[in-house]
PDB file of N, CA and C in Angstrom:
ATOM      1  N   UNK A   1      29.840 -29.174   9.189  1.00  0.00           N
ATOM      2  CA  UNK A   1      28.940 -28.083   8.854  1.00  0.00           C
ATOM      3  C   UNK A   1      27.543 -28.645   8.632  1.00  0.00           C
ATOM      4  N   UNK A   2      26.289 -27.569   9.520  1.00  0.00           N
ATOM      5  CA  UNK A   2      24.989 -28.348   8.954  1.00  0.00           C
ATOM      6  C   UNK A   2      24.546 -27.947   7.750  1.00  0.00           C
ATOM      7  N   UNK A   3      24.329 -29.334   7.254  1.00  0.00           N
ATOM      8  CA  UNK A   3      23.342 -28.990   5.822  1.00  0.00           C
ATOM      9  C   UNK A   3      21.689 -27.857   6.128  1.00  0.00           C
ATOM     10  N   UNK A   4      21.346 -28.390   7.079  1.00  0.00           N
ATOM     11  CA  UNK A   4      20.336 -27.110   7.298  1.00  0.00           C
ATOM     12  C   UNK A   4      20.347 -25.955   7.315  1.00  0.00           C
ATOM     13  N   UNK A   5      21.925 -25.402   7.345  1.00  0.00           N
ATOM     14  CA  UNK A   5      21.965 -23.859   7.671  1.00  0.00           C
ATOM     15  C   UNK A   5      21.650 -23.039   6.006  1.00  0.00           C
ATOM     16  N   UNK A   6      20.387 -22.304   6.456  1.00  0.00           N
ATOM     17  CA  UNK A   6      19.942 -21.100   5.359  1.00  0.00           C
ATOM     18  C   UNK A   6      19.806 -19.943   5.373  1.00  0.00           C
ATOM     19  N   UNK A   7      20.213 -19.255   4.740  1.00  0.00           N
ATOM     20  CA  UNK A   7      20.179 -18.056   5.118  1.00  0.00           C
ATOM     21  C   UNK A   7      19.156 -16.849   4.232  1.00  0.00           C
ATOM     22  N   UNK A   8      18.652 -16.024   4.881  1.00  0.00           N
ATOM     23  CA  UNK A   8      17.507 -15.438   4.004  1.00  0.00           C
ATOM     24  C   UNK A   8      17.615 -14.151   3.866  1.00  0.00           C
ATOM     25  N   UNK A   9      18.173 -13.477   2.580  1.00  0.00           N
ATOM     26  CA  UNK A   9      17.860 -12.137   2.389  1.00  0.00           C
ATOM     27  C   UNK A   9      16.340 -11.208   2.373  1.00  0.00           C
ATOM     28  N   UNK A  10      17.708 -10.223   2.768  1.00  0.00           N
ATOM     29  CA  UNK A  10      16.040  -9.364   3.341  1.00  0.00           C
ATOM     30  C   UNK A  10      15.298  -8.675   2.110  1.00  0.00           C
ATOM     31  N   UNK A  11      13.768  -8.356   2.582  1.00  0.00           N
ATOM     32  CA  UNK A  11      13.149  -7.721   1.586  1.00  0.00           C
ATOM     33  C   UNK A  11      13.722  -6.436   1.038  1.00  0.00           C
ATOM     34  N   UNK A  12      13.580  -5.774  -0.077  1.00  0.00           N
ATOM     35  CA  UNK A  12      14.037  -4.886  -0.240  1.00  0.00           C
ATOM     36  C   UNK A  12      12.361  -3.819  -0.173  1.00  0.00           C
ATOM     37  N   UNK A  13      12.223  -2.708   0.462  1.00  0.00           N
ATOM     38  CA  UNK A  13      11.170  -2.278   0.878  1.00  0.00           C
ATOM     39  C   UNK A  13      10.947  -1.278  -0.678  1.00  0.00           C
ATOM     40  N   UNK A  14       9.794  -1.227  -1.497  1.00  0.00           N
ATOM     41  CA  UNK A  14       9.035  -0.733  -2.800  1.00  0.00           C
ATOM     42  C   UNK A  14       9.783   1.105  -2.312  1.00  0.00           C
ATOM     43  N   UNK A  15      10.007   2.084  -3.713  1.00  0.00           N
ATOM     44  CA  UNK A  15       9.995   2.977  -3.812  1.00  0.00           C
ATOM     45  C   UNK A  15       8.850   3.420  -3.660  1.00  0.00           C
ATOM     46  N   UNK A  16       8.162   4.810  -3.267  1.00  0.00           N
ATOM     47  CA  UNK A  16       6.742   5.375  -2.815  1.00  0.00           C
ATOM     48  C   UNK A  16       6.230   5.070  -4.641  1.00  0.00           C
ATOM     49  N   UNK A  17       5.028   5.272  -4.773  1.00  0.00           N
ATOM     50  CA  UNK A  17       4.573   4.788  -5.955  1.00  0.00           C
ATOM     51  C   UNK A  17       4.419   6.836  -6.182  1.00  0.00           C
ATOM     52  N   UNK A  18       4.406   7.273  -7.582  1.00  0.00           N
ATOM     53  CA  UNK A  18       4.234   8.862  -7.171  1.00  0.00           C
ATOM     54  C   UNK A  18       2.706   8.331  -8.341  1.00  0.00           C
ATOM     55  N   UNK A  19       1.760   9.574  -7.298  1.00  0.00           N
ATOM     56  CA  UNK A  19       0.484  10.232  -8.046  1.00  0.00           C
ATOM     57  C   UNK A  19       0.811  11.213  -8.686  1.00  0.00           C
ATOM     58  N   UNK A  20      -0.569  11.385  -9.680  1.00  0.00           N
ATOM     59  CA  UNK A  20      -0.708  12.388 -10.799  1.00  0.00           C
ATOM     60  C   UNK A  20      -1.575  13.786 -10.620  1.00  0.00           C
ATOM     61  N   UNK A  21      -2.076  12.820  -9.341  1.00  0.00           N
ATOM     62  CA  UNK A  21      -2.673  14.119  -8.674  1.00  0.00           C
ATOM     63  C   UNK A  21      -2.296  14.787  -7.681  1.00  0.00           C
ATOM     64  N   UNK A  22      -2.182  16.354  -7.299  1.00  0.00           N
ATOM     65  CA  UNK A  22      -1.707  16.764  -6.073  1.00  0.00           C
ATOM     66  C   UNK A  22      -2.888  16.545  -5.013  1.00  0.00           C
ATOM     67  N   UNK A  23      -4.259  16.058  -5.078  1.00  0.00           N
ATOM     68  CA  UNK A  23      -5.244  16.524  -3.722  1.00  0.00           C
ATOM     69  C   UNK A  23      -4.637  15.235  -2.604  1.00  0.00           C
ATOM     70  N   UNK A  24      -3.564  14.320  -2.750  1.00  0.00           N
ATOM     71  CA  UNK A  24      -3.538  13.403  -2.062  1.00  0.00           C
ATOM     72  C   UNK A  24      -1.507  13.023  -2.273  1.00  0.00           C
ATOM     73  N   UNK A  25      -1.454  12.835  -1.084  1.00  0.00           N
ATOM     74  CA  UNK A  25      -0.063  12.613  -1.147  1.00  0.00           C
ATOM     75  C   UNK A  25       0.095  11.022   0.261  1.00  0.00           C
ATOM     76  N   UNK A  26       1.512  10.248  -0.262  1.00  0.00           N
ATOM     77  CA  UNK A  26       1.331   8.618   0.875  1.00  0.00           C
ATOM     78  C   UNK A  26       2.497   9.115   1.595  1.00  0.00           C
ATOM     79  N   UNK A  27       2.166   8.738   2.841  1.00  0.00           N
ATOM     80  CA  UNK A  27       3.619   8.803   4.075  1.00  0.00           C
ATOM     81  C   UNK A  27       3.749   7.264   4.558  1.00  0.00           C
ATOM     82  N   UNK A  28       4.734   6.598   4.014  1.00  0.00           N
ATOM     83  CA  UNK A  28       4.809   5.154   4.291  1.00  0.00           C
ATOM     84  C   UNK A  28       4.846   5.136   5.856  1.00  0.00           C
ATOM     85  N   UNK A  29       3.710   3.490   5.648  1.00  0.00           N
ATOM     86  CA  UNK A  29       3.898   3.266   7.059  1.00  0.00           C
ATOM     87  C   UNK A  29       4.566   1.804   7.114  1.00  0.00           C
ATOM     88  N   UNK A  30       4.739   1.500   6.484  1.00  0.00           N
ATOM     89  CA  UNK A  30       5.692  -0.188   6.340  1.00  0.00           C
ATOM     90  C   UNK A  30       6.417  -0.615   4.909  1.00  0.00           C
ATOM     91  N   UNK A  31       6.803  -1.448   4.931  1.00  0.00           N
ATOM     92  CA  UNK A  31       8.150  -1.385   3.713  1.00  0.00           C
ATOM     93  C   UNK A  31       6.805  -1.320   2.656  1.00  0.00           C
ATOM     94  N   UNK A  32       6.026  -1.892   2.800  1.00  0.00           N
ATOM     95  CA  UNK A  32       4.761  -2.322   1.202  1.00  0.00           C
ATOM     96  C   UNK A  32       3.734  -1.551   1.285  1.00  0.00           C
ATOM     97  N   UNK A  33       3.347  -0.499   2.284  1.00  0.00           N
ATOM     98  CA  UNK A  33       2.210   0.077   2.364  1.00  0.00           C
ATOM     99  C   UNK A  33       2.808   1.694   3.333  1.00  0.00           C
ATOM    100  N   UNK A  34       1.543   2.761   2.685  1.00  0.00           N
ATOM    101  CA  UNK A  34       1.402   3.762   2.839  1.00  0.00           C
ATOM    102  C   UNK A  34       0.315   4.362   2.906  1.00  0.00           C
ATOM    103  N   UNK A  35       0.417   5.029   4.304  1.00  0.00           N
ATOM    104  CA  UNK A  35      -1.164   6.092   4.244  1.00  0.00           C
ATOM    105  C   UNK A  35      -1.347   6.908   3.353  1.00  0.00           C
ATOM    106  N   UNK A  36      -2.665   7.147   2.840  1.00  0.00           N
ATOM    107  CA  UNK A  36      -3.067   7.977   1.539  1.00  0.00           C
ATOM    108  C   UNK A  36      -3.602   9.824   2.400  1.00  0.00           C
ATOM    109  N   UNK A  37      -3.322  10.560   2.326  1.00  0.00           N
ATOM    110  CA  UNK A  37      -3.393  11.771   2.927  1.00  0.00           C
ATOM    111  C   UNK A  37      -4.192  12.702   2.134  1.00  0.00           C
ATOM    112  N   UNK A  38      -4.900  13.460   2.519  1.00  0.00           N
ATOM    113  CA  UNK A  38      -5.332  14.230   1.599  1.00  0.00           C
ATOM    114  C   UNK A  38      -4.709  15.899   1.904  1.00  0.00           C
ATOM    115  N   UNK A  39      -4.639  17.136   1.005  1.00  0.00           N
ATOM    116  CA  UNK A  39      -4.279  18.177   1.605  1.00  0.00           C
ATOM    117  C   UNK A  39      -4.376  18.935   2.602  1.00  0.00           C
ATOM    118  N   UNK A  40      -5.550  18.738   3.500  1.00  0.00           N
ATOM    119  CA  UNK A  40      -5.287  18.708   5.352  1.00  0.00           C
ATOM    120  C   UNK A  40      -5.103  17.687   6.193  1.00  0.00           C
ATOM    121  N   UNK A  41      -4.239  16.529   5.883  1.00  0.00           N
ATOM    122  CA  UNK A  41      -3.381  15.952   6.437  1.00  0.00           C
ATOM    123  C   UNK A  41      -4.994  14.753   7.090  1.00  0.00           C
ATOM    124  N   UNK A  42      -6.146  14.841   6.161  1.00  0.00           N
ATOM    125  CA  UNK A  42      -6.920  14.007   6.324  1.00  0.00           C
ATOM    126  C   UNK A  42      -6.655  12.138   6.293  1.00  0.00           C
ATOM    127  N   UNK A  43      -6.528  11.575   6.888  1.00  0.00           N
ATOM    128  CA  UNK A  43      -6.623  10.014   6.349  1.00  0.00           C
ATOM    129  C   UNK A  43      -7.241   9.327   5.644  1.00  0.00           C
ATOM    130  N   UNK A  44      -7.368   9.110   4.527  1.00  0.00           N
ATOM    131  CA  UNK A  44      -8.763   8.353   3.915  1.00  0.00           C
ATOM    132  C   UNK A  44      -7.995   6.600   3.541  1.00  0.00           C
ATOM    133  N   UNK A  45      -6.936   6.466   3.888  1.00  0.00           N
ATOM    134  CA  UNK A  45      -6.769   5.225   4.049  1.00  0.00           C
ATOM    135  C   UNK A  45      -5.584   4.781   3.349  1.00  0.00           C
ATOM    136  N   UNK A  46      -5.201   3.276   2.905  1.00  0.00           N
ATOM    137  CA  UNK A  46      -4.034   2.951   2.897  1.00  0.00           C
ATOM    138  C   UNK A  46      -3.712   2.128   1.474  1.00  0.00           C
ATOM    139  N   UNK A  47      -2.759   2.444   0.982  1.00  0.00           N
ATOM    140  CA  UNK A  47      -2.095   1.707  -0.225  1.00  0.00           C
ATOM    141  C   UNK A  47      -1.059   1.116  -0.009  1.00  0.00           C
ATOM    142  N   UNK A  48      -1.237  -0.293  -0.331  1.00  0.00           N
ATOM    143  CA  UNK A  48      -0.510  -1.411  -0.332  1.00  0.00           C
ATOM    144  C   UNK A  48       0.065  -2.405  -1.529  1.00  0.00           C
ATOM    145  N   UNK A  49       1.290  -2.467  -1.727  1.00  0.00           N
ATOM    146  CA  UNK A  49       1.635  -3.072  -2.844  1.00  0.00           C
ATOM    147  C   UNK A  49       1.907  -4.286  -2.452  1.00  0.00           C
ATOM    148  N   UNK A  50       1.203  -5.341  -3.968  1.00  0.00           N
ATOM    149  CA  UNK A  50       1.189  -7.016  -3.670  1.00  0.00           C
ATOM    150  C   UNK A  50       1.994  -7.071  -5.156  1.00  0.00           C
ATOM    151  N   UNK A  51       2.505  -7.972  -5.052  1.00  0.00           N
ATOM    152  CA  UNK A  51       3.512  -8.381  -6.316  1.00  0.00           C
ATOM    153  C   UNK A  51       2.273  -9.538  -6.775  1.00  0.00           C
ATOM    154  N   UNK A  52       2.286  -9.404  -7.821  1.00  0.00           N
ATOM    155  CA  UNK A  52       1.827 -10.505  -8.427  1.00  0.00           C
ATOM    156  C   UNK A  52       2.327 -11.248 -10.110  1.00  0.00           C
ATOM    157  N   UNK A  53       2.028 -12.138 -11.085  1.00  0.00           N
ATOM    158  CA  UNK A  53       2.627 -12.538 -11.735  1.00  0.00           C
ATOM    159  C   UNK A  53       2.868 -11.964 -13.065  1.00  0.00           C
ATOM    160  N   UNK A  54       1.466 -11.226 -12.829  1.00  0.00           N
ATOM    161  CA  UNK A  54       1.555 -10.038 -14.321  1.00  0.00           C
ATOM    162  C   UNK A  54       2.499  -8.747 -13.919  1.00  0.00           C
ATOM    163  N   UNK A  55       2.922  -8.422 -12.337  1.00  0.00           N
ATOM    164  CA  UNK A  55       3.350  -7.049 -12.603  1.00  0.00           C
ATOM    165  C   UNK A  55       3.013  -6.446 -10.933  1.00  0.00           C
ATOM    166  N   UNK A  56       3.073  -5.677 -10.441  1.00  0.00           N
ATOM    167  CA  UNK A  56       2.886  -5.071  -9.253  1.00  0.00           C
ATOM    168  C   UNK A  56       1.348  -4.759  -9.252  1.00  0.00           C
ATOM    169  N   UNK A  57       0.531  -5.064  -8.020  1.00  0.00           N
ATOM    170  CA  UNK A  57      -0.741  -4.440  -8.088  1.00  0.00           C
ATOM    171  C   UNK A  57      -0.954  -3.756  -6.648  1.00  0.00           C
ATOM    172  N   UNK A  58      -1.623  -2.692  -6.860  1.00  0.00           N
ATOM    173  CA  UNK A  58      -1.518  -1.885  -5.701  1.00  0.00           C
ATOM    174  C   UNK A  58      -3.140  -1.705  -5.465  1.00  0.00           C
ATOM    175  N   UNK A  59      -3.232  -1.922  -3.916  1.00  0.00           N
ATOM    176  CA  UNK A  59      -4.497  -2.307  -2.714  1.00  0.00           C
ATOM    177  C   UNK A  59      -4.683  -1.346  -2.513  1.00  0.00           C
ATOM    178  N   UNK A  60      -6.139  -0.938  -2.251  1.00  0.00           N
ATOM    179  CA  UNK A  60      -6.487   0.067  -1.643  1.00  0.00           C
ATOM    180  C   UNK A  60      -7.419  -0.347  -0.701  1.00  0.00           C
ATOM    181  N   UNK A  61      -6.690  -0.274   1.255  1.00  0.00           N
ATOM    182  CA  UNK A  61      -7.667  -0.709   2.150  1.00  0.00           C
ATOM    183  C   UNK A  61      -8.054   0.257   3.309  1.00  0.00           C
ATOM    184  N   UNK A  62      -8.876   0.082   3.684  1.00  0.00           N
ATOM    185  CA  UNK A  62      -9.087   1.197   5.235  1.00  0.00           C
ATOM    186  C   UNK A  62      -8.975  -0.217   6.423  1.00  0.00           C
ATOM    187  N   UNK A  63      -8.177   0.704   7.732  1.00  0.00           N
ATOM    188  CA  UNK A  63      -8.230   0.131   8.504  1.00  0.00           C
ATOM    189  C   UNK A  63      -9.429  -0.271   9.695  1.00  0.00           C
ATOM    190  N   UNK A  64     -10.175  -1.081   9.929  1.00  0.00           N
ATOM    191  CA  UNK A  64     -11.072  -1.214  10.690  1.00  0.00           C
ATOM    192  C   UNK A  64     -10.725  -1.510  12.286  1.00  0.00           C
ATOM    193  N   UNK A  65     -10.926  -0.609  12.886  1.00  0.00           N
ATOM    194  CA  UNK A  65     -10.493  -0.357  14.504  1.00  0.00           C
ATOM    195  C   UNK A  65     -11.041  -1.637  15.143  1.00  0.00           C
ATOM    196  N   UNK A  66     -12.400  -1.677  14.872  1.00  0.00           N
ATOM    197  CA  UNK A  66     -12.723  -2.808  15.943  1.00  0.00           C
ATOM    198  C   UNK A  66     -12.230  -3.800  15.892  1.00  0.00           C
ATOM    199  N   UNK A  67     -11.744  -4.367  15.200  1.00  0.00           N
ATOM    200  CA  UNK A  67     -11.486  -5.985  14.583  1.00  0.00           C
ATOM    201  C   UNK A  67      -9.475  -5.931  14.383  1.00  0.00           C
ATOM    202  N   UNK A  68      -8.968  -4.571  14.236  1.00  0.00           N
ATOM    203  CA  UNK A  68      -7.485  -4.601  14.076  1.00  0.00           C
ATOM    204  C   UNK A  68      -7.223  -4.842  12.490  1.00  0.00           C
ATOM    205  N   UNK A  69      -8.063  -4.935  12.027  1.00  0.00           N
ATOM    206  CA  UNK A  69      -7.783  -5.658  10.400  1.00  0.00           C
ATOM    207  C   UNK A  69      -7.989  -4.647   8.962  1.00  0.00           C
ATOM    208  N   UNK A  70      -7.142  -5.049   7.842  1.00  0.00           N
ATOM    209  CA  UNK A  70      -8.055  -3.798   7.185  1.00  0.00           C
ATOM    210  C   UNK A  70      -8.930  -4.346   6.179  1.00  0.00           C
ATOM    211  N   UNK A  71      -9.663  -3.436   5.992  1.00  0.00           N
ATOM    212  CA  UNK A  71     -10.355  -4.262   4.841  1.00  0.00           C
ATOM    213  C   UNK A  71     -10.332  -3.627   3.333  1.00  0.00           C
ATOM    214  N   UNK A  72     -10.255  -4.322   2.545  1.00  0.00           N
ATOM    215  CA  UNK A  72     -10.313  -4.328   1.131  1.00  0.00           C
ATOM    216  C   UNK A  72     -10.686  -3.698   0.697  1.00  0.00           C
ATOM    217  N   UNK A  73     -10.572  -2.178  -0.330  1.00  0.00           N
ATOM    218  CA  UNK A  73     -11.622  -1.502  -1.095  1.00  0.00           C
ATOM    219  C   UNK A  73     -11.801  -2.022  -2.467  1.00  0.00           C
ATOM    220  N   UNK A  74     -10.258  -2.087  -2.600  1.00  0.00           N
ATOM    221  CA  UNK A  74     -10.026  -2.324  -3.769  1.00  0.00           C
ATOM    222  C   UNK A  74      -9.078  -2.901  -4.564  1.00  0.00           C
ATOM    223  N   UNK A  75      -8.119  -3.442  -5.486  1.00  0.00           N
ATOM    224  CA  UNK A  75      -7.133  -3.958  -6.017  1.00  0.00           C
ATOM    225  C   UNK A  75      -6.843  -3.341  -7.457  1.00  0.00           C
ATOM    226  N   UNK A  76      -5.826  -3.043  -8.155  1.00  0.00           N
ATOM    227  CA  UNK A  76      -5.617  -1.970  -9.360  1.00  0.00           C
ATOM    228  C   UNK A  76      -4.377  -2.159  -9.701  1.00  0.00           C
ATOM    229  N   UNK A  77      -4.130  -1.614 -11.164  1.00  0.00           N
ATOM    230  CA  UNK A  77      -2.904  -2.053 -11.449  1.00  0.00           C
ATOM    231  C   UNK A  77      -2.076  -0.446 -11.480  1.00  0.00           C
ATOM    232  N   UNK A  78      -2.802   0.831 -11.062  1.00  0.00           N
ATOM    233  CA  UNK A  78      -2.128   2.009 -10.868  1.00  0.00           C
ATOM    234  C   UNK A  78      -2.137   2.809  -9.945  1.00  0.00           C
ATOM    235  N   UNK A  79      -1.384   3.170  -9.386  1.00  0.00           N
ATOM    236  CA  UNK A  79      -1.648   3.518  -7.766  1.00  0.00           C
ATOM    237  C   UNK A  79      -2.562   4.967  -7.775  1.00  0.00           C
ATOM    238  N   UNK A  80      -2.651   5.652  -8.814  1.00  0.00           N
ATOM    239  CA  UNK A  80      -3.633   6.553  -8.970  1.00  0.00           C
ATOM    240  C   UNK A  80      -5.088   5.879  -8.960  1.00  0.00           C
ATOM    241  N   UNK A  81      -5.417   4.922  -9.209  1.00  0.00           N
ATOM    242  CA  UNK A  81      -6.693   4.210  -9.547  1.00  0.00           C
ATOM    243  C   UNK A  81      -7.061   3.731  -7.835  1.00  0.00           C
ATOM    244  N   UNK A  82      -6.301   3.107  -7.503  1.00  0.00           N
ATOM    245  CA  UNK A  82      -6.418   2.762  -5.985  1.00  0.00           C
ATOM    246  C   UNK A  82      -6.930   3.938  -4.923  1.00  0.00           C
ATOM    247  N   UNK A  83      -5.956   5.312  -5.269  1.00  0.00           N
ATOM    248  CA  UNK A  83      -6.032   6.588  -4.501  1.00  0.00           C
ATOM    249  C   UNK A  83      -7.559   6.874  -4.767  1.00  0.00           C
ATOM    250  N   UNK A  84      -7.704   6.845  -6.075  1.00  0.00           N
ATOM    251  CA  UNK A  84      -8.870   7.488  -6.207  1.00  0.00           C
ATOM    252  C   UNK A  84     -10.174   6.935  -5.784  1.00  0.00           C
ATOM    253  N   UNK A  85     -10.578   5.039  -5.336  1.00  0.00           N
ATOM    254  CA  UNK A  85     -10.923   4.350  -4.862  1.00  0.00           C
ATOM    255  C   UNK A  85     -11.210   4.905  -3.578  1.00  0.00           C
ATOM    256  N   UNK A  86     -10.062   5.331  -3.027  1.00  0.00           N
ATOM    257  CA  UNK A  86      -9.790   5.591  -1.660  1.00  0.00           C
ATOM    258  C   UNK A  86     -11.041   7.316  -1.217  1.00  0.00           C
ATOM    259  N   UNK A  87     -10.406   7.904  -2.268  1.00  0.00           N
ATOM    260  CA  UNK A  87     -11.604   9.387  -2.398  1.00  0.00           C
ATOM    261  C   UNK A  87     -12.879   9.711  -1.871  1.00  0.00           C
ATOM    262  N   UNK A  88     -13.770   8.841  -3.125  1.00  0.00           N
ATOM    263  CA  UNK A  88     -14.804   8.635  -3.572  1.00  0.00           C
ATOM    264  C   UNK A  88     -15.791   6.918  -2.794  1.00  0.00           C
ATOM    265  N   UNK A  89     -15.051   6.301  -2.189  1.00  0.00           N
ATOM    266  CA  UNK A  89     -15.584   5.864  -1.300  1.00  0.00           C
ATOM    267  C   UNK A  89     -15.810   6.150   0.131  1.00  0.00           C
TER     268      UNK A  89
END
């Protein structure tokens, strides 16, 4: 038998994070991240959860077309704080 053989469990993909507000609701688009929607099915961009050592922190980024990449608005420790990031920018 090889000593090299490892085997790797899979991620387990985050429950939707729920808001406090109704003007915005997330439709996941990958196990850690979800589009942020507004009540006409507007896009204003994406929330992403990063684990970190204090506790879960949740991203708030828009995707930038030209480049494929997203970029950063923001970082927060409540996914309402992120959404609202997402708003007002």
């Amino acid at each position: 038998m090889s000593d090299s053989l490892t085997t790797y469990l899979p991620e387990v993909p985050y429950a939707t994070p729920r808001l406090s507000s109704p003007r915005e609701h997330l439709v996941r688009a990958a196990d850690h991240l979800w589009r942020v929607q507004d009540r006409t099915e507007r896009l204003l961009g994406h929330l992403r959860i990063v684990a970190d050592p204090l506790g879960l922190r949740y991203r708030a980024e828009r995707l930038h077309l030209a480049t494929g990449t997203f970029r950063l608005v923001g970082e927060f420790w409540r996914p309402d704080d992120a959404v609202a990031a997402l708003r007002y920018s």
